[in-house]
C-alpha atoms as a PDB file:
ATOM      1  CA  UNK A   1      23.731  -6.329 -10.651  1.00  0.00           C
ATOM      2  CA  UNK A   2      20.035  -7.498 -10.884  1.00  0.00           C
ATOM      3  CA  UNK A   3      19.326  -9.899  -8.331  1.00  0.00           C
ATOM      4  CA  UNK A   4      16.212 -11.228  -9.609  1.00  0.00           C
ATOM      5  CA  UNK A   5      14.490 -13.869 -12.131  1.00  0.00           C
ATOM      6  CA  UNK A   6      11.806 -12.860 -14.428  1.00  0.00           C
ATOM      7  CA  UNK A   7       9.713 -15.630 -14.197  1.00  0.00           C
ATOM      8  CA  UNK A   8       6.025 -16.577 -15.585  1.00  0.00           C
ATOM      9  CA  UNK A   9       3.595 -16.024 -12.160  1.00  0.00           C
ATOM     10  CA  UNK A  10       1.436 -18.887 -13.417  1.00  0.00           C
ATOM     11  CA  UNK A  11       4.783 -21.027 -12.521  1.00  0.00           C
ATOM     12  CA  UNK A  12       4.516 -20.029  -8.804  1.00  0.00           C
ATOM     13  CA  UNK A  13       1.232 -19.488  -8.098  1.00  0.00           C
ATOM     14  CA  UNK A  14      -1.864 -20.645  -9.328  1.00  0.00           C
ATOM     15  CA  UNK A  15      -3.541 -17.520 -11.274  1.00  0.00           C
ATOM     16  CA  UNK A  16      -7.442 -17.144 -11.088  1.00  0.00           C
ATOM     17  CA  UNK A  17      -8.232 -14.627 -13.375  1.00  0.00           C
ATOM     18  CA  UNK A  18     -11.636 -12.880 -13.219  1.00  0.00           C
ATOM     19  CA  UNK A  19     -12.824 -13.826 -10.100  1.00  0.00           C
ATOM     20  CA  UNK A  20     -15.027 -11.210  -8.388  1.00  0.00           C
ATOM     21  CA  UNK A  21     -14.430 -10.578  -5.002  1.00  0.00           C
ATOM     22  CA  UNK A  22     -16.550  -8.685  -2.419  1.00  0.00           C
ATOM     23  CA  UNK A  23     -14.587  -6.556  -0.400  1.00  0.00           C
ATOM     24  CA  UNK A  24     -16.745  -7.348   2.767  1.00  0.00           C
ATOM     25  CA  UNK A  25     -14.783 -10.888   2.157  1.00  0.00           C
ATOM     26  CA  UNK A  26     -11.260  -9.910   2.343  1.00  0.00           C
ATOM     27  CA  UNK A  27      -9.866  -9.552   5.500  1.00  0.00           C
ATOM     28  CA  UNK A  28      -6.172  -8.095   6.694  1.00  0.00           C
ATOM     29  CA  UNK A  29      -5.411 -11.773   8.547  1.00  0.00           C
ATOM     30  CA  UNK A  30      -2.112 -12.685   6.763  1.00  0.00           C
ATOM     31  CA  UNK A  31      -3.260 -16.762   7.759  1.00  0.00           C
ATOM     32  CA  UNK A  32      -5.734 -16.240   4.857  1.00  0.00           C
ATOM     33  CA  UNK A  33      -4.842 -16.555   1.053  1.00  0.00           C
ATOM     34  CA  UNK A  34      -3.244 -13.408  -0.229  1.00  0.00           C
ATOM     35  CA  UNK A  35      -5.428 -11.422  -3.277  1.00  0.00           C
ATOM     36  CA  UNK A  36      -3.192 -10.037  -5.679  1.00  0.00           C
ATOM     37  CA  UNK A  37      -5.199  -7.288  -7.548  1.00  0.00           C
ATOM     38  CA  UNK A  38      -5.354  -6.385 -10.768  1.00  0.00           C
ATOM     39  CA  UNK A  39      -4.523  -2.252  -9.203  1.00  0.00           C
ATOM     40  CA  UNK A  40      -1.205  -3.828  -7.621  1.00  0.00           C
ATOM     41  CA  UNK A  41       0.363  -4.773 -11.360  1.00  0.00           C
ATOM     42  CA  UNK A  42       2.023  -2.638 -13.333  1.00  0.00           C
ATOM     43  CA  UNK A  43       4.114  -2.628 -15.999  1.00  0.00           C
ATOM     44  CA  UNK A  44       7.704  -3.418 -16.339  1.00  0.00           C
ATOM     45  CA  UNK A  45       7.859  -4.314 -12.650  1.00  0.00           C
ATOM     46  CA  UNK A  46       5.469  -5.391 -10.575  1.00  0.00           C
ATOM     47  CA  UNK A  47       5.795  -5.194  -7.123  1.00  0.00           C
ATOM     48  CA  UNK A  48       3.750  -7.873  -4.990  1.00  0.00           C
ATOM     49  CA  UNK A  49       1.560  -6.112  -2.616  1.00  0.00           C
ATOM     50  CA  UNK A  50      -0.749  -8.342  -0.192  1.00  0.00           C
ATOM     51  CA  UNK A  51      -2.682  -5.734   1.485  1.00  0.00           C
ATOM     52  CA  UNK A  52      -6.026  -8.151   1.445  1.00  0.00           C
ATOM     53  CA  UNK A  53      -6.765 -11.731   1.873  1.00  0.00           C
ATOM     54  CA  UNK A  54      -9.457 -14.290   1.209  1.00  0.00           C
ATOM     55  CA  UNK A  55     -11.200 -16.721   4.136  1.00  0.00           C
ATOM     56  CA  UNK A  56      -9.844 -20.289   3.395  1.00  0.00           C
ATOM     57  CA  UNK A  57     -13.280 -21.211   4.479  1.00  0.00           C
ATOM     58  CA  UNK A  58     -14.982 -19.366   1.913  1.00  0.00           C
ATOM     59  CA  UNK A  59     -12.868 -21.035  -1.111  1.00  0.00           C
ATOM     60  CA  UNK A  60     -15.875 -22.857  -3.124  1.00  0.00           C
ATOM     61  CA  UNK A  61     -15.363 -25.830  -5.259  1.00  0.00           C
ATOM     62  CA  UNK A  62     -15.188 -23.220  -8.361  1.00  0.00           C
ATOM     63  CA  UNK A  63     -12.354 -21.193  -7.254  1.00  0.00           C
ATOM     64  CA  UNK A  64     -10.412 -24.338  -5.809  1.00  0.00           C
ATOM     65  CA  UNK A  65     -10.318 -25.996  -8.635  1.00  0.00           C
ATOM     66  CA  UNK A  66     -10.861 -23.933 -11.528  1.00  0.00           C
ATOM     67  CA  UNK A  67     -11.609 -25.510 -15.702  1.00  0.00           C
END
C-alpha cells in the first residue's frame, strides 16, 4: 500500500526556477534554506535530497520575492 500523496511542489514550497547559484554560496549548515537541484529530480519519483543550502543572509530582494 502506497503511503504517499502526489502532490504539486509549488503547493509546499515556493519554487524559484532558474536561479543561478555559486557553489562558493552554499553551505552544508542545515539552519540555512535547503537548494533542491535540478540533478536531485528525476522522473517518476523524486526523492528530496538537501545536500546544500543557501545563507538566509544572502537572500536579495529578487529571490525573496520573485515576479
Amino acid at each position: 500500500m502506497n503511503q504517499f500523496v502526489q502532490i504539486k511542489l509549488s503547493s509546499v514550497a515556493n519554487v524559484i526556477s532558474g536561479y543561478a547559484f555559486k557553489s562558493e554560496d552554499l553551505t552544508k549548515n542545515k539552519k540555512d534554506i535547503p537548494i533542491l537541484k535540478i540533478a536531485n529530480v528525476t522522473s517518476p519519483v523524486t526523492t528530496l535530497v538537501f545536500e546544500d543550502h543557501f545563507p538566509r543572509e544572502k537572500i536579495s530582494d529578487r529571490i525573496a520575492k520573485p515576479d
